[in-house]
PDB file of N, CA and C in Angstrom:
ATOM      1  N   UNK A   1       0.841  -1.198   0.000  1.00  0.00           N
ATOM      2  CA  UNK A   1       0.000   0.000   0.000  1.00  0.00           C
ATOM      3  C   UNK A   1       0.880   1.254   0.000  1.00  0.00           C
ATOM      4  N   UNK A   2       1.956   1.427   0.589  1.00  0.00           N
ATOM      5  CA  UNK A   2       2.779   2.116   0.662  1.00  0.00           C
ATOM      6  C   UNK A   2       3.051   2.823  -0.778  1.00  0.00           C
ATOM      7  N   UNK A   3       3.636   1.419  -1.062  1.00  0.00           N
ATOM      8  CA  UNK A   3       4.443   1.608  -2.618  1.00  0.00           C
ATOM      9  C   UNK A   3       3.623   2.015  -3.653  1.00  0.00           C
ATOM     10  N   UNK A   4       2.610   1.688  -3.232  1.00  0.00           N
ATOM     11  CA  UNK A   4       1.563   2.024  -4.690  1.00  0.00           C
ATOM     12  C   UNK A   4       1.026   3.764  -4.258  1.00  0.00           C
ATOM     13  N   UNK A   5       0.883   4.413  -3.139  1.00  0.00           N
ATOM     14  CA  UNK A   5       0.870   5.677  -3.221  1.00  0.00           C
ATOM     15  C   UNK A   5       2.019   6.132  -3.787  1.00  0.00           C
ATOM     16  N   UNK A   6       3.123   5.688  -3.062  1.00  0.00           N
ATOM     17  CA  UNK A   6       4.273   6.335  -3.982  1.00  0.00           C
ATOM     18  C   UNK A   6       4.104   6.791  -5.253  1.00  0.00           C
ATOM     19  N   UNK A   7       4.388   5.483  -6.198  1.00  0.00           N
ATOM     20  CA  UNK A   7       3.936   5.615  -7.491  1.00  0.00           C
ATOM     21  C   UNK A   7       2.947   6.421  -7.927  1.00  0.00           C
ATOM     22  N   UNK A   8       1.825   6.053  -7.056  1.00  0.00           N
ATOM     23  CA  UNK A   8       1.003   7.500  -7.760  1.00  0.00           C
ATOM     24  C   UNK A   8       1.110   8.377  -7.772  1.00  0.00           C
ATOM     25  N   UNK A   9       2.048   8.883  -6.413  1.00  0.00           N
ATOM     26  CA  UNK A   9       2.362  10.624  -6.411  1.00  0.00           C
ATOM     27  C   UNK A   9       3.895  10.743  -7.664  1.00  0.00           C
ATOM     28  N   UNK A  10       4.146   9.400  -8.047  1.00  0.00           N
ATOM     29  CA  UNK A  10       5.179   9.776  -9.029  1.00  0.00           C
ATOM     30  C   UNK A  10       4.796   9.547 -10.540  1.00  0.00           C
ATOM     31  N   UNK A  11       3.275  10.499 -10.666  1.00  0.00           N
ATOM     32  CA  UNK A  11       2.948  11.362 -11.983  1.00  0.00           C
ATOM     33  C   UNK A  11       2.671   9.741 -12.931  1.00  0.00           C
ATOM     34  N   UNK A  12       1.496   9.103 -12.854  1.00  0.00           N
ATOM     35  CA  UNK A  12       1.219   7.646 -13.298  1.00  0.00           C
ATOM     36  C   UNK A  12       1.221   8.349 -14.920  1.00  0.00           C
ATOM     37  N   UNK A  13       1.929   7.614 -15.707  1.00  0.00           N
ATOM     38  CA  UNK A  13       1.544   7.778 -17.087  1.00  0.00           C
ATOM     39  C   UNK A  13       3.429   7.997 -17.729  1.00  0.00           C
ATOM     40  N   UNK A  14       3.780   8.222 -16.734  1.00  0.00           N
ATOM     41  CA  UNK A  14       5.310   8.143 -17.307  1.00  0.00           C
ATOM     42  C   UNK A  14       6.334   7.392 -16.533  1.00  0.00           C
ATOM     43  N   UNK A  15       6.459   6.267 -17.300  1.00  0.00           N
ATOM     44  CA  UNK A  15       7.402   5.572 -17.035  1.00  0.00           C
ATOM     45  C   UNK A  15       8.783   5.884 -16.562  1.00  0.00           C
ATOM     46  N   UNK A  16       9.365   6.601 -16.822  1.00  0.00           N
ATOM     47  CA  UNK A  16      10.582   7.035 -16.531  1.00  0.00           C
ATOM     48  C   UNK A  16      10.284   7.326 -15.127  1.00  0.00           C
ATOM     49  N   UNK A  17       9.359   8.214 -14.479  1.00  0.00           N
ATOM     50  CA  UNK A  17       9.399   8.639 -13.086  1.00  0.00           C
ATOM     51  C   UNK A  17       8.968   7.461 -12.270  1.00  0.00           C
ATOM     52  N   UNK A  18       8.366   6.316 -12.454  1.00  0.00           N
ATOM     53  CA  UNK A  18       8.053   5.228 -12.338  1.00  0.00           C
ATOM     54  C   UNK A  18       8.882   4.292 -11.822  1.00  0.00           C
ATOM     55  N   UNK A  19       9.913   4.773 -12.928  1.00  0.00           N
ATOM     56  CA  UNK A  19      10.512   3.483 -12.642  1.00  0.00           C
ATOM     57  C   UNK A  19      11.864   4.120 -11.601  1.00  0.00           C
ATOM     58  N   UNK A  20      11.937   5.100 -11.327  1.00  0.00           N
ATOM     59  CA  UNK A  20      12.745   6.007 -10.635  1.00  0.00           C
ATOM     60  C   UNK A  20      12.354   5.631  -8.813  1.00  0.00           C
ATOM     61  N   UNK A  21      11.388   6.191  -8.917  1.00  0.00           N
ATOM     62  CA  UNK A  21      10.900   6.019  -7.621  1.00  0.00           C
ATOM     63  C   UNK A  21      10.893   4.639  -7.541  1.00  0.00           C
ATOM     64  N   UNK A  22      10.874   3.265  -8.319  1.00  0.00           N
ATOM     65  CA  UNK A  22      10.785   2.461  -7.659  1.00  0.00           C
ATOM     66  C   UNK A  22      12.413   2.013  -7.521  1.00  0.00           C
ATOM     67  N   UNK A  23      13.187   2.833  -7.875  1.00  0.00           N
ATOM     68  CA  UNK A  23      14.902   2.632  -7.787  1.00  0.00           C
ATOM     69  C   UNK A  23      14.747   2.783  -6.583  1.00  0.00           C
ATOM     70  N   UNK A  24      14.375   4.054  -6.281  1.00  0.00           N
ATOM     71  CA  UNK A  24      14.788   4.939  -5.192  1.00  0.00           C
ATOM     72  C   UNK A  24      14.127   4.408  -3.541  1.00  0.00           C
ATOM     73  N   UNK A  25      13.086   4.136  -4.012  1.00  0.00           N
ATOM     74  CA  UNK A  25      12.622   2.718  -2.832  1.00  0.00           C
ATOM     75  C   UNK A  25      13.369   1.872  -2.419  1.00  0.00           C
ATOM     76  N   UNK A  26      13.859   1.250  -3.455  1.00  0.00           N
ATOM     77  CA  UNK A  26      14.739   0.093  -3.309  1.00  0.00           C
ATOM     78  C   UNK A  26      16.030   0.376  -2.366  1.00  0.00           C
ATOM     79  N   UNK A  27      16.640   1.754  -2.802  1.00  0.00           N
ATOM     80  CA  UNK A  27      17.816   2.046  -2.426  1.00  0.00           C
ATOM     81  C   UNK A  27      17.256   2.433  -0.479  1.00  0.00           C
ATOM     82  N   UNK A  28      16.724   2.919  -0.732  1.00  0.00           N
ATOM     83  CA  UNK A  28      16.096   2.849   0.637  1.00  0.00           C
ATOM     84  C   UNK A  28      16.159   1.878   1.665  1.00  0.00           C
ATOM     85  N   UNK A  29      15.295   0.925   1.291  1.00  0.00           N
ATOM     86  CA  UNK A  29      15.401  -0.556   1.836  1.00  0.00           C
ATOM     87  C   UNK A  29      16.571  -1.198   2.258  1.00  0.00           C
ATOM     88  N   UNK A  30      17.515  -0.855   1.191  1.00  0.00           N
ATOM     89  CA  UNK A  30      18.548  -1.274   1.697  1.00  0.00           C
ATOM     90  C   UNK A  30      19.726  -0.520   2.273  1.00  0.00           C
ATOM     91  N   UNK A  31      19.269   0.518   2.220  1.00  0.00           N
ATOM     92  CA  UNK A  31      20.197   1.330   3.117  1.00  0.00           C
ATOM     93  C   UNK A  31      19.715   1.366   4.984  1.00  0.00           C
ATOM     94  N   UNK A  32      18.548   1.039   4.901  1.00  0.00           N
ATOM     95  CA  UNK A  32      17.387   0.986   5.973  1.00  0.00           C
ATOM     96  C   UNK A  32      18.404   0.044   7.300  1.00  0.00           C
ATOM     97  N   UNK A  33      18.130   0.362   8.754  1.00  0.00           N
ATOM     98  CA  UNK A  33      18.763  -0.206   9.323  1.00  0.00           C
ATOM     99  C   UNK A  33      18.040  -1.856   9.208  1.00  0.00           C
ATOM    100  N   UNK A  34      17.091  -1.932   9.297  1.00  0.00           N
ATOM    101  CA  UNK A  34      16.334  -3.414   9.465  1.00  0.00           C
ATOM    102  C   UNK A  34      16.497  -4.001   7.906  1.00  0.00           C
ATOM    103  N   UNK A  35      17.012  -5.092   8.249  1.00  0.00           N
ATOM    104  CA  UNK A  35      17.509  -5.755   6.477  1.00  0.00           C
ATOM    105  C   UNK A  35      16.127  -6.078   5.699  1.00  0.00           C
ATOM    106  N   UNK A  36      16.353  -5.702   4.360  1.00  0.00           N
ATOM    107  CA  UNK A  36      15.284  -5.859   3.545  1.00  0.00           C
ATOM    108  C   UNK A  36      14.914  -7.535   3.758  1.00  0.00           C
ATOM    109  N   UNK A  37      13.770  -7.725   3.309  1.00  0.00           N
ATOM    110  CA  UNK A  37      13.073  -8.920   2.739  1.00  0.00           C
ATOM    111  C   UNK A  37      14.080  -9.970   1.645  1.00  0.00           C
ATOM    112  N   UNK A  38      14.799  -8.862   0.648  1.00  0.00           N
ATOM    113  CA  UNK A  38      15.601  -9.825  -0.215  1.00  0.00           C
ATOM    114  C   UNK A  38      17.343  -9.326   0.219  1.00  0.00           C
ATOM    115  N   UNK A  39      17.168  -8.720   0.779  1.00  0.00           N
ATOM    116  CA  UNK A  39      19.006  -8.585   1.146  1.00  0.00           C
ATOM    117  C   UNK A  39      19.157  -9.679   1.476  1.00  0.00           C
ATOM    118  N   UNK A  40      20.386  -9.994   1.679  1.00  0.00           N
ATOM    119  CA  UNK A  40      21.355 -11.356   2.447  1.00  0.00           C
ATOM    120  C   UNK A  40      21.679 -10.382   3.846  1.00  0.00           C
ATOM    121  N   UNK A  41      21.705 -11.542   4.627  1.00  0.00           N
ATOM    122  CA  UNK A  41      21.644 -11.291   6.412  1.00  0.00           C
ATOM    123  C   UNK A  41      23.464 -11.646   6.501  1.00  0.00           C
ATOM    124  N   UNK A  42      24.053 -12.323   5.426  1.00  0.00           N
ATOM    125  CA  UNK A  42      25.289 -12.650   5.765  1.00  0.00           C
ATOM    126  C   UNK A  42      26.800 -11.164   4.943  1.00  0.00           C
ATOM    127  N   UNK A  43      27.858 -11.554   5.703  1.00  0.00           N
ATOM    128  CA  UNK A  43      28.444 -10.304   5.005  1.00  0.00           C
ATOM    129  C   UNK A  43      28.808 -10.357   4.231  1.00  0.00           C
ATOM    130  N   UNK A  44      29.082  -9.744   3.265  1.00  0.00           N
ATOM    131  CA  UNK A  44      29.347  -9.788   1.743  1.00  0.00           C
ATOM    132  C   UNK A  44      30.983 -10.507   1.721  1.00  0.00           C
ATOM    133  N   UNK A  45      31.722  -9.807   2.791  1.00  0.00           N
ATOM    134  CA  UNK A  45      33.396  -9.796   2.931  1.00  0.00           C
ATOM    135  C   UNK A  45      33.129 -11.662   3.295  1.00  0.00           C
ATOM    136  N   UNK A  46      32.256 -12.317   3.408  1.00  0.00           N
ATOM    137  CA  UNK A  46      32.706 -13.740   3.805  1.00  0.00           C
ATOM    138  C   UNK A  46      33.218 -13.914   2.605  1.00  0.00           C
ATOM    139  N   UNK A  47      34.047 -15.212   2.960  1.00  0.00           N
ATOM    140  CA  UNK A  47      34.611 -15.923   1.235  1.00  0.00           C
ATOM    141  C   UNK A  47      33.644 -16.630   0.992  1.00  0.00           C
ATOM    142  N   UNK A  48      32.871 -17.183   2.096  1.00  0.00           N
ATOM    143  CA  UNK A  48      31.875 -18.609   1.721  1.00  0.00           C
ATOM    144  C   UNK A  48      30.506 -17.645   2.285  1.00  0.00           C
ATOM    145  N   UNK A  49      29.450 -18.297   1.607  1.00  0.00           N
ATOM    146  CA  UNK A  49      28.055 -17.375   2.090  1.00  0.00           C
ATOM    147  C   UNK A  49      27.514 -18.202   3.276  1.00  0.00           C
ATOM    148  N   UNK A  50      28.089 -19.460   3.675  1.00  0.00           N
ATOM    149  CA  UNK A  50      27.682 -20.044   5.286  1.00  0.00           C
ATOM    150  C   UNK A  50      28.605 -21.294   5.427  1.00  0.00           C
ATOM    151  N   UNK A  51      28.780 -21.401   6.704  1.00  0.00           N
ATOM    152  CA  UNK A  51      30.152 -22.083   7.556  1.00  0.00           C
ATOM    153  C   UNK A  51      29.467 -23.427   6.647  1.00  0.00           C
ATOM    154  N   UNK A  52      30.540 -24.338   6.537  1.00  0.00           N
ATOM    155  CA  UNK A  52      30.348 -25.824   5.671  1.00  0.00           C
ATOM    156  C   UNK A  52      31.675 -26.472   6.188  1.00  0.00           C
ATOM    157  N   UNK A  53      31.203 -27.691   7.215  1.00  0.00           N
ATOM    158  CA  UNK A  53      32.360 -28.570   7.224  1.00  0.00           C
ATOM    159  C   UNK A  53      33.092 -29.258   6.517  1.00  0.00           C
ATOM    160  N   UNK A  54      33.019 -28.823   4.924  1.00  0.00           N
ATOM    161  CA  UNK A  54      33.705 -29.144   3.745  1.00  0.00           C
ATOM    162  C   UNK A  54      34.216 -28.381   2.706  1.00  0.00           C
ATOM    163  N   UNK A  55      35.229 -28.152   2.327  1.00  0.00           N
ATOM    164  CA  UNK A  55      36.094 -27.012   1.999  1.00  0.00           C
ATOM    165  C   UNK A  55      35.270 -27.264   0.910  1.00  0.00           C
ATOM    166  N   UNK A  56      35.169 -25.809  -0.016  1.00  0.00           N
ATOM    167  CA  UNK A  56      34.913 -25.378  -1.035  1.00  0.00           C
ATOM    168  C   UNK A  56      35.506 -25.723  -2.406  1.00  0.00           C
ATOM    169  N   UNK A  57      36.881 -26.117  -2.089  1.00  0.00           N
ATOM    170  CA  UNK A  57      37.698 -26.458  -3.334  1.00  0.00           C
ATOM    171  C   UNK A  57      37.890 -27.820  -3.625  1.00  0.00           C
ATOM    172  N   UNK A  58      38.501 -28.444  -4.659  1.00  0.00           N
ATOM    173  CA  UNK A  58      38.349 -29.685  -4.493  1.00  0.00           C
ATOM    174  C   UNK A  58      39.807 -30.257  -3.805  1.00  0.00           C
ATOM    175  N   UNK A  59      39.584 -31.219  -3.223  1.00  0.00           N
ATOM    176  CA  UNK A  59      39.887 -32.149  -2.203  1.00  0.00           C
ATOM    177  C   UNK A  59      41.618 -32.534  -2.987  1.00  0.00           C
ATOM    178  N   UNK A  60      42.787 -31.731  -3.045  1.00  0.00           N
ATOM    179  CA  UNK A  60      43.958 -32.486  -3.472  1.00  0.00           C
ATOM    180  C   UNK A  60      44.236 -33.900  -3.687  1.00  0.00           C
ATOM    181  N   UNK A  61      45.205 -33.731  -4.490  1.00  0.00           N
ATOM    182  CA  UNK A  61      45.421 -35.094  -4.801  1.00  0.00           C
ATOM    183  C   UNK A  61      46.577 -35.855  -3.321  1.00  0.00           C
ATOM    184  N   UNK A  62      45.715 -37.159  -3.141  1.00  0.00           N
ATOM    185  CA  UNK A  62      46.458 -38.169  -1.502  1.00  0.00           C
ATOM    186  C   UNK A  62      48.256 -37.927  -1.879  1.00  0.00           C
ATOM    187  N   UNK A  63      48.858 -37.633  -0.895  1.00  0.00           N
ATOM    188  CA  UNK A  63      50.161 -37.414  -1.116  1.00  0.00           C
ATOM    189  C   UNK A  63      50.678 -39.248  -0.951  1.00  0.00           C
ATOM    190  N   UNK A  64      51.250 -39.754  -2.216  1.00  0.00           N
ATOM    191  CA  UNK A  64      51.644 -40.684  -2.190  1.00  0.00           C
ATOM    192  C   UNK A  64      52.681 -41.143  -1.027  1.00  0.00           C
ATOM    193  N   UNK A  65      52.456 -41.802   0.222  1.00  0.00           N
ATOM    194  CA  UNK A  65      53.107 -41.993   1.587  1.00  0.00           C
ATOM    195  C   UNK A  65      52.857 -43.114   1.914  1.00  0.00           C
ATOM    196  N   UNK A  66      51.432 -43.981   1.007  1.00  0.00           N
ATOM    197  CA  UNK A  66      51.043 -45.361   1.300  1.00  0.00           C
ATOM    198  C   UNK A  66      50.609 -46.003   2.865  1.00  0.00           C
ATOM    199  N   UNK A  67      50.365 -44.497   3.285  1.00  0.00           N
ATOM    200  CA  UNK A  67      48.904 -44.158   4.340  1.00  0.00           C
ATOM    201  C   UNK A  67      47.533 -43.996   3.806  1.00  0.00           C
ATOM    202  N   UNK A  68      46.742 -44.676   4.108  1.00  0.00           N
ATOM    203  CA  UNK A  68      45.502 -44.831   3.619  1.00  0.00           C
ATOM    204  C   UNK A  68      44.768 -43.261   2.879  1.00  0.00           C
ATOM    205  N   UNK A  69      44.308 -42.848   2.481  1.00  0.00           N
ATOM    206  CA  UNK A  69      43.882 -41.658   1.809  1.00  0.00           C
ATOM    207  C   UNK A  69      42.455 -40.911   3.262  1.00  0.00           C
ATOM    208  N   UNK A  70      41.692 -42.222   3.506  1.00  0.00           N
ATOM    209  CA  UNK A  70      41.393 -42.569   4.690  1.00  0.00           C
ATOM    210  C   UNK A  70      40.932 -42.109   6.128  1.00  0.00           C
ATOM    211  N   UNK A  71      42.659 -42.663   6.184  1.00  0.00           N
ATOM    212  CA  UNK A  71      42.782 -42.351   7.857  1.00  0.00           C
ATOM    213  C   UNK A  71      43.397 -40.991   8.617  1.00  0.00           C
ATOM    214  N   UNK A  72      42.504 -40.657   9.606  1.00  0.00           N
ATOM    215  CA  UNK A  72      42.559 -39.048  10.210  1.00  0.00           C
ATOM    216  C   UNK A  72      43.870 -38.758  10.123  1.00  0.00           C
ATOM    217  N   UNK A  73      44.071 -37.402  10.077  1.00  0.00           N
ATOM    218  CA  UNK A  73      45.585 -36.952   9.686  1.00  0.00           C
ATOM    219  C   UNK A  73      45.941 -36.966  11.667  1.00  0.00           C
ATOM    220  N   UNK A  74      47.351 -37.390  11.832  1.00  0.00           N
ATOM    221  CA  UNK A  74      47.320 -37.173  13.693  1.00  0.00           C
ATOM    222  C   UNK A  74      47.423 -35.737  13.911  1.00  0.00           C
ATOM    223  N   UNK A  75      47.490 -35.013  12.704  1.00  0.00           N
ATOM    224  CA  UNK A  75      47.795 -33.331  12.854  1.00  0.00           C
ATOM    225  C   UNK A  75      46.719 -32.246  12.067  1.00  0.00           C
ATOM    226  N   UNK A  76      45.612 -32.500  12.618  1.00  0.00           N
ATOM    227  CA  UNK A  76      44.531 -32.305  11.496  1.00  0.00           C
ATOM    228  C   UNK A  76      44.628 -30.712  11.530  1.00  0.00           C
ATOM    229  N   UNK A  77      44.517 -30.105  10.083  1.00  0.00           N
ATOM    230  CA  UNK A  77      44.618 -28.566   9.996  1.00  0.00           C
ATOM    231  C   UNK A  77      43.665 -27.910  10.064  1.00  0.00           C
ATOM    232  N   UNK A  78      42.548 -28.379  10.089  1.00  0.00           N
ATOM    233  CA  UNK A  78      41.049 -28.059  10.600  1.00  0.00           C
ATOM    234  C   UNK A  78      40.071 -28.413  11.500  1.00  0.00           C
ATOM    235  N   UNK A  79      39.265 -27.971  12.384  1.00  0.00           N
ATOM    236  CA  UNK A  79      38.650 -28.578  13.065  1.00  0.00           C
ATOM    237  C   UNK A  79      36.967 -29.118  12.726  1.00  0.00           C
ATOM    238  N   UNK A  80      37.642 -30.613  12.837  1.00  0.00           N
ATOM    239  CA  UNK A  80      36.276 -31.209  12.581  1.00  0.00           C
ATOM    240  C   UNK A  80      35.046 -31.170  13.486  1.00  0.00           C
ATOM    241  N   UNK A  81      33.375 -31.287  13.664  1.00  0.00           N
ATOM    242  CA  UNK A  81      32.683 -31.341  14.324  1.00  0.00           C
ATOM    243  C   UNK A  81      32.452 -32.404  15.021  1.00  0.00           C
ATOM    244  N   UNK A  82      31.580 -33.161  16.076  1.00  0.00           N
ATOM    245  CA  UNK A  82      31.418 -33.973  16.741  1.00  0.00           C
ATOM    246  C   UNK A  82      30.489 -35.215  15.479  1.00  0.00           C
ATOM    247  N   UNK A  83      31.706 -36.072  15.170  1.00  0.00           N
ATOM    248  CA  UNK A  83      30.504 -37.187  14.217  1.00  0.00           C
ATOM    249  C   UNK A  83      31.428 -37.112  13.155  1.00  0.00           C
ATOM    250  N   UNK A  84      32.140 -36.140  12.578  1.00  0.00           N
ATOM    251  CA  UNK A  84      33.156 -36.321  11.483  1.00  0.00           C
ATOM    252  C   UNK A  84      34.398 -36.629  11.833  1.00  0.00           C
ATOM    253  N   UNK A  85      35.085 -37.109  11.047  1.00  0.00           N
ATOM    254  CA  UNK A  85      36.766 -37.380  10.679  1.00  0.00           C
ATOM    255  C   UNK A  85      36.803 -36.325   9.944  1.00  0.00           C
ATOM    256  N   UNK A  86      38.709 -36.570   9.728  1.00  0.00           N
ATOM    257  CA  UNK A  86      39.027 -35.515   8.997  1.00  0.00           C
ATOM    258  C   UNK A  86      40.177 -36.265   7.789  1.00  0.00           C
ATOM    259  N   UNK A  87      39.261 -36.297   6.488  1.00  0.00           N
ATOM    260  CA  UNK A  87      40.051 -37.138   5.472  1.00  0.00           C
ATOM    261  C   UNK A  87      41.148 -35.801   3.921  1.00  0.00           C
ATOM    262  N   UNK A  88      42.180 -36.776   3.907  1.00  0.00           N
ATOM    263  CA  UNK A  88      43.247 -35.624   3.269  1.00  0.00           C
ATOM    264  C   UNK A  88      43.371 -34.470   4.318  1.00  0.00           C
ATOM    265  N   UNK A  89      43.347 -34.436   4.965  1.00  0.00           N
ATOM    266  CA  UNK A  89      43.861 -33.196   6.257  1.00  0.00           C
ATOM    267  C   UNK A  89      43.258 -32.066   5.847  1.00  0.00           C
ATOM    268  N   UNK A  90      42.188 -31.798   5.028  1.00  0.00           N
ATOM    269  CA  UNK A  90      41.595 -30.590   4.518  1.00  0.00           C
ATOM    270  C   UNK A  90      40.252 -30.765   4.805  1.00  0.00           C
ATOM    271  N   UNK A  91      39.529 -32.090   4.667  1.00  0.00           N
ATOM    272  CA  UNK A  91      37.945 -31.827   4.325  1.00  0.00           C
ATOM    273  C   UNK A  91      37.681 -32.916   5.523  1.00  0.00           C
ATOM    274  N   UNK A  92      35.980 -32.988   5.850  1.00  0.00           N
ATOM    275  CA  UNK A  92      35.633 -33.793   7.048  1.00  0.00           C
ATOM    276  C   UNK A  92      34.599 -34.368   6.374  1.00  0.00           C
ATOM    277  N   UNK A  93      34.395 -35.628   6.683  1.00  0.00           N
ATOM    278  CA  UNK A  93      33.565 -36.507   6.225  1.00  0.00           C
ATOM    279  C   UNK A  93      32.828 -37.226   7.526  1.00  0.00           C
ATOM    280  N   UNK A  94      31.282 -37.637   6.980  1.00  0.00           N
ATOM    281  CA  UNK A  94      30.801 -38.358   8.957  1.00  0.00           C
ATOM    282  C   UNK A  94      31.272 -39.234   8.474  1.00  0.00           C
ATOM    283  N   UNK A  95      31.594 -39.470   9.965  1.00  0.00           N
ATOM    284  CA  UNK A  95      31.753 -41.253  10.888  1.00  0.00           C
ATOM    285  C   UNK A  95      31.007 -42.063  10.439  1.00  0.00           C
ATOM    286  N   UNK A  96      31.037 -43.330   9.707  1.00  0.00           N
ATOM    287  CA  UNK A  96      30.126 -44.214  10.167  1.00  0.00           C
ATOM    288  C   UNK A  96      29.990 -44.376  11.357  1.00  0.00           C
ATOM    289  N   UNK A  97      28.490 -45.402  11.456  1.00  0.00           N
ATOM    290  CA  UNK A  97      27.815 -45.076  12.840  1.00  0.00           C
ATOM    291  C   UNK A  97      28.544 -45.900  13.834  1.00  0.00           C
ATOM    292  N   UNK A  98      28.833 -45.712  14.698  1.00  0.00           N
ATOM    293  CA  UNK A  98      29.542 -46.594  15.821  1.00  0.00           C
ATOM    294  C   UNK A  98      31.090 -46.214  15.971  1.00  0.00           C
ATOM    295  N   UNK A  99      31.118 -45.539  15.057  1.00  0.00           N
ATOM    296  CA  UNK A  99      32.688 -45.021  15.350  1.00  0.00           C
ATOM    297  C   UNK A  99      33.251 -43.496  15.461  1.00  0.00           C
ATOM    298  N   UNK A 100      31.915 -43.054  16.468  1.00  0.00           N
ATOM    299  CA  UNK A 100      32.624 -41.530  17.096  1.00  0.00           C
ATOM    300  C   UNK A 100      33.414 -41.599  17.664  1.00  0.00           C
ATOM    301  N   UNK A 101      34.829 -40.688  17.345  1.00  0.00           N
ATOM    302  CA  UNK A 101      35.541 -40.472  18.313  1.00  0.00           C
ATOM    303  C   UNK A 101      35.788 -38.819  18.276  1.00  0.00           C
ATOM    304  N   UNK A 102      35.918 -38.352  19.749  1.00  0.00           N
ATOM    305  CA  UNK A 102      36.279 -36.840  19.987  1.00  0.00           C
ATOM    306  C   UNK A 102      37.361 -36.529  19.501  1.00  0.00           C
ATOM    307  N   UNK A 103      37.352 -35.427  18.600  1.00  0.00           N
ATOM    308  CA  UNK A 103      38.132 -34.387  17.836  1.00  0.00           C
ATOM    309  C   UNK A 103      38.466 -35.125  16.408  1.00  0.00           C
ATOM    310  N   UNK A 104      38.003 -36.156  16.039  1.00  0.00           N
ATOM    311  CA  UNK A 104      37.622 -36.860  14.842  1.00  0.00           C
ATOM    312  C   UNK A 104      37.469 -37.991  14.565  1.00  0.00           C
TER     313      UNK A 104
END
């Protein structure tokens, strides 16, 4: 209801002012302290748009050592959650069931 007075006080029959005011709304909204309806709630500066216990990139190639590809690194460079391992020392994969162990 709002928006549609707007528009009407912005002279109905010409598009150009039309479509102005509905810029200018917009810019509003999102300049507005309370986040718009379609903004993102997350910050732009993240690298990733939400935390994921699995890296984004793909998974390197197993450093030939003829250690299982497998088995938890004893020096893991990330921290896994409660229920995952941590396979190639980069990414976390779940546990099968029966084999939680704390810190992976």
């Amino acid at each position: 209801a709002i928006s549609e007075g707007k528009i009407a006080v912005g002279a109905p029959g010409r598009g150009g002012d039309i479509g102005f005011v509905a810029i200018y709304n917009m810019s509003l909204s999102a300049l507005a302290p309370t986040p718009a309806p379609t903004s993102s709630p997350m910050p732009t500066t993240s690298p990733t748009p939400e935390p994921s216990p699995e890296p984004t990139t793909s998974p390197p190639t197993p450093v030939p050592s003829g250690t299982p590809s497998a088995a938890p690194s004893p020096q893991p460079t990330i921290p896994c959650p409660t229920g995952y391992q941590l396979v190639n020392r980069e990414s976390c994969e779940v546990c099968p069931a029966g084999s939680f162990s704390p810190g992976g």
